[in-house]
Protein backbone atom coordinates (compact mmCIF):
# COMPACT_ATOMS: atom_id res chain seq x y z
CA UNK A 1 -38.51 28.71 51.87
CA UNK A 2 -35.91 30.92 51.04
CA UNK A 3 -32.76 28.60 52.61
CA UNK A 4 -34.35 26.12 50.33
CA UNK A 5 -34.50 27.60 46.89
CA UNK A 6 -30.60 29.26 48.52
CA UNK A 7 -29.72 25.35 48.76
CA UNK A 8 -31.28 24.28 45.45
CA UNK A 9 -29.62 27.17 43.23
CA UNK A 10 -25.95 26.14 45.06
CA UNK A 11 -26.66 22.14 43.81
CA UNK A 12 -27.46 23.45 40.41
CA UNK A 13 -24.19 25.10 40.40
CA UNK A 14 -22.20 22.44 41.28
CA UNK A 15 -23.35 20.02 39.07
CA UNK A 16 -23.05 22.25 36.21
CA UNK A 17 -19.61 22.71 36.99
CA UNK A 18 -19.00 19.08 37.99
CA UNK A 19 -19.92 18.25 34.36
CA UNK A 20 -17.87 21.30 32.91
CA UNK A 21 -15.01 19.46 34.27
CA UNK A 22 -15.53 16.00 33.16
CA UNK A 23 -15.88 17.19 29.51
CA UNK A 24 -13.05 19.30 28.77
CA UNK A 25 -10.55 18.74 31.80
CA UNK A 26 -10.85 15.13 32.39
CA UNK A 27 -8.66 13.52 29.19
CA UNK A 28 -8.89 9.80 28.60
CA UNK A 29 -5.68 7.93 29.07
CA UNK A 30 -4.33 6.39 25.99
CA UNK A 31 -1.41 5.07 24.06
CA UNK A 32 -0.77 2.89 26.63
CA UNK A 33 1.44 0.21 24.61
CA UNK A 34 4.87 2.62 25.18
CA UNK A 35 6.03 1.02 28.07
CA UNK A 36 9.51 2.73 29.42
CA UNK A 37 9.11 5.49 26.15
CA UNK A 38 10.02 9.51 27.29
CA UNK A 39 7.02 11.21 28.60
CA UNK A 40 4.71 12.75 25.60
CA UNK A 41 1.48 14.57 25.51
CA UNK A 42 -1.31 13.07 24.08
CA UNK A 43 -2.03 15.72 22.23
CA UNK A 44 1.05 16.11 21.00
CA UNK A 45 0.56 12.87 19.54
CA UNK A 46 -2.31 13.27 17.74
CA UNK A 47 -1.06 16.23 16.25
CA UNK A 48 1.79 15.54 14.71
CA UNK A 49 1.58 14.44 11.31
CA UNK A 50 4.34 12.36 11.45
CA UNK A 51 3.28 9.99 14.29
CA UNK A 52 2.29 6.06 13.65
CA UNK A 53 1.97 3.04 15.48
CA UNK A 54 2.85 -0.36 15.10
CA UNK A 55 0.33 -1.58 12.46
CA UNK A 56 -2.15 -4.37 13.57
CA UNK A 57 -3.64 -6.73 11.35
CA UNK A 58 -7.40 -7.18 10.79
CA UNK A 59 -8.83 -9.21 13.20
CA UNK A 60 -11.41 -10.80 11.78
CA UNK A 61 -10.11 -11.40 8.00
CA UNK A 62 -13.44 -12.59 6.86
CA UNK A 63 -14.55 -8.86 7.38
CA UNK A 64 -14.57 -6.97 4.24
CA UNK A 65 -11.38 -4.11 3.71
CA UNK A 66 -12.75 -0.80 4.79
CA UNK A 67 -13.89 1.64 1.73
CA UNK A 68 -10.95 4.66 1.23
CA UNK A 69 -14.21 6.91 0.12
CA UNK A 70 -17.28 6.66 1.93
CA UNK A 71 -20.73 4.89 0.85
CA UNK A 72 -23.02 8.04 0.95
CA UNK A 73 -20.06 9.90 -1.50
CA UNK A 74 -19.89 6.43 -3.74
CA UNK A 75 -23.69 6.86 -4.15
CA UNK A 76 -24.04 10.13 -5.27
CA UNK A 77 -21.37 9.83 -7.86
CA UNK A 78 -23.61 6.88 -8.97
CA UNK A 79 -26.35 8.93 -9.39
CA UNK A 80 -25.04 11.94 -10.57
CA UNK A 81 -23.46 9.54 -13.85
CA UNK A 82 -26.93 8.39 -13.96
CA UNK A 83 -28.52 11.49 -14.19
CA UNK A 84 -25.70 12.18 -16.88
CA UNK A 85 -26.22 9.15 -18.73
CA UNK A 86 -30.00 9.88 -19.05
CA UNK A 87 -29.57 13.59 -20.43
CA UNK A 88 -27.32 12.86 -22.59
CA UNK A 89 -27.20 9.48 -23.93
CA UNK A 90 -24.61 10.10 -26.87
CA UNK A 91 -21.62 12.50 -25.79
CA UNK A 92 -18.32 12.97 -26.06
CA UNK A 93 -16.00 11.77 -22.92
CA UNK A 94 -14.00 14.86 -22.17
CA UNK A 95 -12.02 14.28 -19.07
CA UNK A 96 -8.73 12.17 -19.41
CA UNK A 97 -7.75 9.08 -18.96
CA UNK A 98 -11.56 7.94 -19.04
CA UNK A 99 -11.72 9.09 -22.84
CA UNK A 100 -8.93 6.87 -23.96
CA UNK A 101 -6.37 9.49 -23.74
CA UNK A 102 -3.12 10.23 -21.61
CA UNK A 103 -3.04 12.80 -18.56
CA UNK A 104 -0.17 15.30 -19.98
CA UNK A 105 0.78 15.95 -17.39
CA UNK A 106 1.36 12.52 -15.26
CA UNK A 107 3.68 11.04 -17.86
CA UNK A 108 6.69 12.03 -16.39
CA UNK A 109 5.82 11.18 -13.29
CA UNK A 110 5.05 7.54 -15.17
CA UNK A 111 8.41 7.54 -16.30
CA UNK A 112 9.58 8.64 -12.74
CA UNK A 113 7.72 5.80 -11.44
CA UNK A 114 9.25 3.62 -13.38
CA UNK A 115 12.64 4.48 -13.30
CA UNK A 116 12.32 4.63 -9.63
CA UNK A 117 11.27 1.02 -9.53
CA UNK A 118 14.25 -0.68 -10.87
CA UNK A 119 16.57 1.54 -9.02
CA UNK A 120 14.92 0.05 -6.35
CA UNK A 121 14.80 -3.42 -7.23
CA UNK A 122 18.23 -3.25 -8.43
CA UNK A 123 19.44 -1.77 -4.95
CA UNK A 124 17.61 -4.11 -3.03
CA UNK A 125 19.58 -6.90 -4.68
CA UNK A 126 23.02 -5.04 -4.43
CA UNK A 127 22.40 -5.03 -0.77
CA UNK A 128 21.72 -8.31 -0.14
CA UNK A 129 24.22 -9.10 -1.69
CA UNK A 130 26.28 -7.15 0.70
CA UNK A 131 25.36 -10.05 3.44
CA UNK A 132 22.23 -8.38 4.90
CA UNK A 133 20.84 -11.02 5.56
CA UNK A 134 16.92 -11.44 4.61
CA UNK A 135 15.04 -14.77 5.98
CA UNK A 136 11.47 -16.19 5.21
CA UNK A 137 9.52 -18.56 6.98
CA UNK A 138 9.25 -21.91 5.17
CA UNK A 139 5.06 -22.00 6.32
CA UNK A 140 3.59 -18.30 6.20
CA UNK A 141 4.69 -15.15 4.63
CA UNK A 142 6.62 -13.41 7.82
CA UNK A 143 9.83 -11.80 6.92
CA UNK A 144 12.79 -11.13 9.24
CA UNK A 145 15.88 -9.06 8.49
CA UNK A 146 18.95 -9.53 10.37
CA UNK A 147 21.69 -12.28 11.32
CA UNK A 148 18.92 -14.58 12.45
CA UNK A 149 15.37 -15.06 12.13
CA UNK A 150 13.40 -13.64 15.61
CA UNK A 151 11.97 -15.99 18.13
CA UNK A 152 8.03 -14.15 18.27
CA UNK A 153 5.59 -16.52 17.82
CA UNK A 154 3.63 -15.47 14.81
CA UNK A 155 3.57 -17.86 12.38
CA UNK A 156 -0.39 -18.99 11.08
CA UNK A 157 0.76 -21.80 8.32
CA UNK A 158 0.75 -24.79 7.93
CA UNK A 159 1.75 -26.94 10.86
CA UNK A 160 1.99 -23.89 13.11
CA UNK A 161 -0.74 -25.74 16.03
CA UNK A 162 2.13 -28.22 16.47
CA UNK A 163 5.26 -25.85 16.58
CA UNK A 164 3.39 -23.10 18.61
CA UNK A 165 3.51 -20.44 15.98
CA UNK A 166 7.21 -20.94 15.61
CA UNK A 167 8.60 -19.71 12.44
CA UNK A 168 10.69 -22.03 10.45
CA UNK A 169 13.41 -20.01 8.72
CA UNK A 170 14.74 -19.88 5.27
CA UNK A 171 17.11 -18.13 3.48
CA UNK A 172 14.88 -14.90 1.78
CA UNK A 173 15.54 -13.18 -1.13
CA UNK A 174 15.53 -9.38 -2.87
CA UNK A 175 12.00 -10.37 -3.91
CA UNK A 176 10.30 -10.75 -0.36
CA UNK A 177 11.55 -7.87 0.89
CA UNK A 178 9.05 -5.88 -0.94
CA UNK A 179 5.57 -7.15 -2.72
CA UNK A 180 4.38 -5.73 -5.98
CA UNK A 181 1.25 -7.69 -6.09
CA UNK A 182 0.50 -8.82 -10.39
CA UNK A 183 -2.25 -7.98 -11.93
CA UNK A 184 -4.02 -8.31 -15.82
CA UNK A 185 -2.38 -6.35 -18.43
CA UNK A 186 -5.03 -4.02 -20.59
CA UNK A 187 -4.51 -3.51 -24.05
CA UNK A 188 -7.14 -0.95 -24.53
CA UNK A 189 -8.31 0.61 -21.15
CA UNK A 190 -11.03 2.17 -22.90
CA UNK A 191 -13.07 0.46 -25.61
CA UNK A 192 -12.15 -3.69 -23.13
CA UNK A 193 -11.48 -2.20 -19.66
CA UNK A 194 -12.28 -6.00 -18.62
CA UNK A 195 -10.82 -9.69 -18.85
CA UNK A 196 -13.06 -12.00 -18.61
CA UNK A 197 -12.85 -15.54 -17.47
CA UNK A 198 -12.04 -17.74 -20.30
CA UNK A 199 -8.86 -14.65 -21.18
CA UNK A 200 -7.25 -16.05 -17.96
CA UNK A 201 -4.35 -18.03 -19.56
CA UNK A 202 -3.89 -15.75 -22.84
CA UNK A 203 -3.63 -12.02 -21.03
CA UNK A 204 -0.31 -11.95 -19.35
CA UNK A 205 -0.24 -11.04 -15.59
CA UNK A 206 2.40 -7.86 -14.55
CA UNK A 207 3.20 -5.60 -11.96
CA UNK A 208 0.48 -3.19 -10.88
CA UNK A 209 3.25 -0.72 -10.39
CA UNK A 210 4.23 -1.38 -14.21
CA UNK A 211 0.65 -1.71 -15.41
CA UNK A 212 0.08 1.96 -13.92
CA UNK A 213 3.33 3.28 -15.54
CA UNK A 214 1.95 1.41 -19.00
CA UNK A 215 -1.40 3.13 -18.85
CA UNK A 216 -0.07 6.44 -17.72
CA UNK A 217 2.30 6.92 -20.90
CA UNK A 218 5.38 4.56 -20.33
CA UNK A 219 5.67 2.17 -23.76
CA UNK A 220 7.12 -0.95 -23.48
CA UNK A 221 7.52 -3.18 -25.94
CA UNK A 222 6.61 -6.34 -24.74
CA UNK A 223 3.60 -5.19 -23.44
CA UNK A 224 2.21 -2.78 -26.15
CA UNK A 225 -0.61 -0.51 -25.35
CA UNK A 226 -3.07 1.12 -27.49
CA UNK A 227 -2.51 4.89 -27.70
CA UNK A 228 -5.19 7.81 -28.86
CA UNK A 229 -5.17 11.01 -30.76
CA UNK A 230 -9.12 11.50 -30.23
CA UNK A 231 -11.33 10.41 -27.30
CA UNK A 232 -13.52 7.95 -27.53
CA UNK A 233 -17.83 8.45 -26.90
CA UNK A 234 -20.29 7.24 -24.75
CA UNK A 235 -23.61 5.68 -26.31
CA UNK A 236 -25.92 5.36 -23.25
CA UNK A 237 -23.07 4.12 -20.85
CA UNK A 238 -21.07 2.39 -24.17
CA UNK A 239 -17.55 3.00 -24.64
CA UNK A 240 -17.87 3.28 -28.63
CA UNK A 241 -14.52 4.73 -30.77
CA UNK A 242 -15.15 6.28 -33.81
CA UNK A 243 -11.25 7.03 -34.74
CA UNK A 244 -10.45 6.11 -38.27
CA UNK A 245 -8.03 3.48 -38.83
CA UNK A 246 -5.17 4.26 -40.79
CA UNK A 247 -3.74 1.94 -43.03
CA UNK A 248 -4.92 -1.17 -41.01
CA UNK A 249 -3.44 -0.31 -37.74
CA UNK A 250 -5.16 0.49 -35.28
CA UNK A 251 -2.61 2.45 -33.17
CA UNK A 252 -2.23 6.15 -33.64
CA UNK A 253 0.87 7.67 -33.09
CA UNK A 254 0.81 9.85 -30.49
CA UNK A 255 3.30 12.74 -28.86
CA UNK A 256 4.18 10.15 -26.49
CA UNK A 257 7.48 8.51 -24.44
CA UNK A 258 10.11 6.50 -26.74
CA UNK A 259 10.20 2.99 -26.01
CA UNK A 260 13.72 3.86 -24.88
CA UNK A 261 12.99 3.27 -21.28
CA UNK A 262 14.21 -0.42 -20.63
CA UNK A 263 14.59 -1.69 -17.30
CA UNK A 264 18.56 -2.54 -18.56
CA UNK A 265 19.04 1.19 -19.80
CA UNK A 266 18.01 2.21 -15.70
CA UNK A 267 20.67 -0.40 -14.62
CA UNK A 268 23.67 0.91 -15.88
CA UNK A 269 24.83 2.55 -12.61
CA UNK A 270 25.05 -1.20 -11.22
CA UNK A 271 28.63 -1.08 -12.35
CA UNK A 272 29.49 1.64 -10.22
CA UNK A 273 31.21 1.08 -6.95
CA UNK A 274 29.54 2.41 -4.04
CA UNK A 275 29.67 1.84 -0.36
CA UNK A 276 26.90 -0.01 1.76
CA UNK A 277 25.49 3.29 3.28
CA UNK A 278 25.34 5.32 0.03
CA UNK A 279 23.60 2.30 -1.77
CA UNK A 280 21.44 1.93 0.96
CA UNK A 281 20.67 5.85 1.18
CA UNK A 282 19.89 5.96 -2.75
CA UNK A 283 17.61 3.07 -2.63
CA UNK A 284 15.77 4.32 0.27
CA UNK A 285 15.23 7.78 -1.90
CA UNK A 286 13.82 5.39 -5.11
CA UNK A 287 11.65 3.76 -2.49
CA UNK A 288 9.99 6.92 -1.43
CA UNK A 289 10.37 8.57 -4.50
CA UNK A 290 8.27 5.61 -6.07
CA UNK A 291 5.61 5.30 -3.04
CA UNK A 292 4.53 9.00 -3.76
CA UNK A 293 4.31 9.09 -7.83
CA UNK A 294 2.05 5.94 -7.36
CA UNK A 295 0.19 8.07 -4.67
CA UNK A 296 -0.12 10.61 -7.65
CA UNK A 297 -0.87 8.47 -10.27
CA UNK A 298 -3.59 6.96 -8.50
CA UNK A 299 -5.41 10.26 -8.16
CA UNK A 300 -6.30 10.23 -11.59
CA UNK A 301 -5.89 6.23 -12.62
CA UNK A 302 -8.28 3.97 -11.10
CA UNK A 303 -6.83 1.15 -9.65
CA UNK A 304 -9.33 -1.70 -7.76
CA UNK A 305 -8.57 -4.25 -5.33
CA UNK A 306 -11.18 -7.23 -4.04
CA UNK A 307 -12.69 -6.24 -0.02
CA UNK A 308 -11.72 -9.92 0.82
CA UNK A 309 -8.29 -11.33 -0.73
CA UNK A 310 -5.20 -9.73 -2.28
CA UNK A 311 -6.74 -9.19 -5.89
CA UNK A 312 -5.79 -6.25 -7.68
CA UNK A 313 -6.68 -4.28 -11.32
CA UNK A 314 -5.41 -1.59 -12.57
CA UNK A 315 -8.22 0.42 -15.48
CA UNK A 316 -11.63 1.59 -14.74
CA UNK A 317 -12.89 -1.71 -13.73
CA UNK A 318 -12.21 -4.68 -12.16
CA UNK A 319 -11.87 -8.18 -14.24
CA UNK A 320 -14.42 -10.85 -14.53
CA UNK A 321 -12.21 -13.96 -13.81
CA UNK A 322 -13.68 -16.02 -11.25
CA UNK A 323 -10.36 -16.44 -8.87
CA UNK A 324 -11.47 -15.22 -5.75
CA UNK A 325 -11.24 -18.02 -2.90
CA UNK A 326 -11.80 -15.73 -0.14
CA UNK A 327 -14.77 -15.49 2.73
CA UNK A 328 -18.35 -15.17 0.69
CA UNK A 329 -16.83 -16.51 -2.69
CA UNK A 330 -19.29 -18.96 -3.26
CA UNK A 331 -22.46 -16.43 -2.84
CA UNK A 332 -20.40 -14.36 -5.92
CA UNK A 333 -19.51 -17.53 -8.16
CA UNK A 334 -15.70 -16.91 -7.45
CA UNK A 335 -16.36 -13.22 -8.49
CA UNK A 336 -13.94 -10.43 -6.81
CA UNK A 337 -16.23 -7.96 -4.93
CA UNK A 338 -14.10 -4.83 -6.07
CA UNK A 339 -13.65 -1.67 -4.40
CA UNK A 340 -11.23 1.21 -4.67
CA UNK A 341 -7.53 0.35 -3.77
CA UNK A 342 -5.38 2.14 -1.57
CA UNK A 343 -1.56 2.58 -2.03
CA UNK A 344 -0.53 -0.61 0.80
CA UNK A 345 -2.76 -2.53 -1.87
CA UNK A 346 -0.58 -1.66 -4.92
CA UNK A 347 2.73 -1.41 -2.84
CA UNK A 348 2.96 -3.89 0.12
CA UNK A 349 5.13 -2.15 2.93
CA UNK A 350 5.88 -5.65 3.86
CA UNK A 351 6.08 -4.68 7.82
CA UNK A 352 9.14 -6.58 9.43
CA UNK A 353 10.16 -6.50 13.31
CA UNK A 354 12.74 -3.67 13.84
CA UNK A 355 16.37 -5.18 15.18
CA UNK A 356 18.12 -2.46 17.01
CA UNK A 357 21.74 -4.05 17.05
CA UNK A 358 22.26 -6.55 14.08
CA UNK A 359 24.79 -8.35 16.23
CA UNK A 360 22.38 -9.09 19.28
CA UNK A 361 20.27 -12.25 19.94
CA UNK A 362 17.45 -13.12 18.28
CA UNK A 363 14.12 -10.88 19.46
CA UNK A 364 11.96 -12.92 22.42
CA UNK A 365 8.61 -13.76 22.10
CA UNK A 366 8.24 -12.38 25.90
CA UNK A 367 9.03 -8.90 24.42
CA UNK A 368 7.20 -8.34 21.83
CA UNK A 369 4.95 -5.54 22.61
CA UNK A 370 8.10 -3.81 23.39
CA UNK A 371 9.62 -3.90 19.93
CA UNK A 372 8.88 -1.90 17.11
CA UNK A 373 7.80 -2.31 13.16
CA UNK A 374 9.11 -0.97 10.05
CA UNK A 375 8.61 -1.82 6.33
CA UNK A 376 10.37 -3.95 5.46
CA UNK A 377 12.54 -2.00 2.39
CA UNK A 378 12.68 0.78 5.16
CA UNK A 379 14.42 -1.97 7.77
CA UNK A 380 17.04 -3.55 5.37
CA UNK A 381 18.09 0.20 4.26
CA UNK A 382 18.49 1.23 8.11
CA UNK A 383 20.68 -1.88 8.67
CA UNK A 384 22.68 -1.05 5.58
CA UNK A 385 23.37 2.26 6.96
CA UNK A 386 20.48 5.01 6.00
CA UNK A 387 19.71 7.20 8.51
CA UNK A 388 16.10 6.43 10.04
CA UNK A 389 13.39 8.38 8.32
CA UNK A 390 11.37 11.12 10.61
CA UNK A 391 7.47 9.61 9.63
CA UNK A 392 9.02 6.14 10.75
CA UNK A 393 10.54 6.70 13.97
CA UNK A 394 7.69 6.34 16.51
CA UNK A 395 6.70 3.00 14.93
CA UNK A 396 10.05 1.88 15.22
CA UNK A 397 10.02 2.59 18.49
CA UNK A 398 13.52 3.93 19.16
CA UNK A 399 12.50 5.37 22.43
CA UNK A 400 11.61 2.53 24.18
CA UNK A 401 14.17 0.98 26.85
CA UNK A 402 14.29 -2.79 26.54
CA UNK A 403 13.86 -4.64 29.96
CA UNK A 404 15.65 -7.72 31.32
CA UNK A 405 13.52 -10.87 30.82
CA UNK A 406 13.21 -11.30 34.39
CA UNK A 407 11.46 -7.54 34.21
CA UNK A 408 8.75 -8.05 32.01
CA UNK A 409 6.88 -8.83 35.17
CA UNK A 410 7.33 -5.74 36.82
CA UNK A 411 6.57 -3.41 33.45
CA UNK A 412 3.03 -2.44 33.71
């Protein structure tokens, strides 16, 4: 009796360590797709901040976008305005930009925004006109930078069945190097945060990168903006301004920017002569300069984008035209189901295949999953000379050891 409760006690202890071990010792294997990289740790991995992938597309695009801030936290903002709305029906909107006034302390960061983005679009231009070369595919929206377009097999347009996914190459320009996807211009974000259908054609279409820099204090003339001295009430969920008008116009003045910030008055380093590498260093720096004043501008701006096509609006709601031609559009009546918009949505990184040596052949299709992606902006600065930035490296892939062709076999 004894030797058997002995025996029983020694398998209890040897399953409880047996399952000690498989929890914390035994470690999955993963990152898998680094074929002849340096040996890393995991962990390591994971931990750094600075670590990224190569960037897969959705697989199933008729999936709606994940939401940036979960359901359960969407909810109870919903009913916490409700309860709001229902104990006090009239009140006065205290927290800017929702009551019709600026944030004080994002318009320089608007004008930093948008000084930033014609540096940019001005460099981008300078160096392609420097003969780095930038090539589009006649059929889909791939992008290529270098002496020739790449041989991967990508393309999904028109005709691709018949070429099998080969990419038909055109000469590209500054333009599809980096996407600032349009959106509806707001006169009043406040009192008509919405355009509805039949405004379509009258309401001219800009930049969201612009339309955030209008909103968050930048005046332009040619797209005017109404500005506020007092904020603006809300009348059981109403957006109802009681300002006086003065004189017949409607616009108050307001401590605000000059109109003095034209995209020509940003340009007028263009004359300046400047090598390859320090144009390509600067307009690297205006790329990531712009990148995070959006990221901080969109803190405190709401900007929305549809969870099944491109769509975007910048105000505190989405539009009302019926545009959308995505999966599910007839069950809305062409209706954009909107959702809050993350940074890639306002500012495409435009991911392009990274080419190592300029001068090389063309990438093959049979390597693929041993190249590496970059933005595109990011790529064309790199081959102009800009040293490789830190948070891009391990997408890029720099540590990965091309094989032969006739080794792709014999790579795991």
């Amino acid at each position: 009796m004894q030797r058997r409760k002995r025996i029983t006690q020694i398998s209890l202890s040897v399953i409880s360590k047996t399952r000690f071990f498989s929890s914390s010792s035994i470690k999955p294997l993963t990152n898998l797709d680094f074929p002849y990289s340096k040996a890393t740790d995991d962990d390591d991995d994971e931990a750094d901040p600075l670590y990224a992938d190569v960037p897969k597309p959705r697989k199933d695009k008729s999936e709606r976008k994940p939401y940036p801030t979960p359901m359960k936290e969407l909810i109870r903002r919903a009913k916490e305005e409700k309860v709001l709305r229902r104990s006090q029906p009239c009140r006065v909107l205290e927290d800017p930009p929702d009551n019709g006034l600026l944030v004080p302390e994002l318009v320089h960061v608007a004008r930093r925004v948008h000084r930033c983005r014609a540096s940019l679009l001005s460099g981008l231009s300078r160096i392609v006109h420097h003969h780095v070369h930038v090539h589009r595919c006649r059929f889909c929206s791939e992008v290529h930078i270098g002496k020739e377009g790449h041989g991967i097999r990508t393309c999904t347009g028109s005709g691709s069945g018949s070429r099998s996914a080969t990419h038909v190459w055109k000469k590209g320009r500054a333009s599809d190097v980096v996407l600032f996807p349009k959106c509806f211009h707001l006169y009043d974000r406040a009192v008509k945060p919405r355009i509805i259908h039949d405004e379509r054609f009258t309401v001219p279409r800009i930049s969201a990168v612009l339309e955030l820099c209008i909103q968050a204090g930048v005046d332009l003339e040619k797209f005017p903006a109404k500005r506020r001295s007092k904020p603006v009430y809300s009348i059981e969920g109403r957006i109802v301004d009681f300002e006086e008008v003065n004189n017949g116009n409607s616009e108050t003045a307001v401590t605000s920017i000059s109109t003095a910030t034209p995209l020509q008055e940003d340009y007028h380093y263009s004359t300046e002569k400047k090598s390859l590498k320090e144009l390509s260093i600067e307009t690297m720096d205006s790329w990531f300069e712009m990148v995070t004043g959006v990221k901080e501008l969109m803190e405190r701006y709401k900007v929305w984008t549809c969870g099944y096509c491109p769509e975007i609006q910048v105000g505190p709601k989405g539009h009302k035209v019926k545009m959308c031609k995505a999966t599910k559009h007839q069950m809305r009546d062409g209706m954009h189901a909107w959702q809050e918009a993350t940074i890639d949505d306002v500012v495409g990184p435009n991911y392009v295949w990274h080419v190592r040596d300029p001068d090389s052949s063309a990438l093959d299709n049979s390597l693929q999953r041993f190249y590496g992606k970059a933005p595109a902006v990011v790529e064309l600065c790199v081959q102009g000379g800009a040293p490789v930035p830190d948070q891009y490296k391990s997408m890029m892939r720099l540590d990965v050891v091309y094989p032969q062709r006739d080794e792709v076999d014999l790579v795991a």
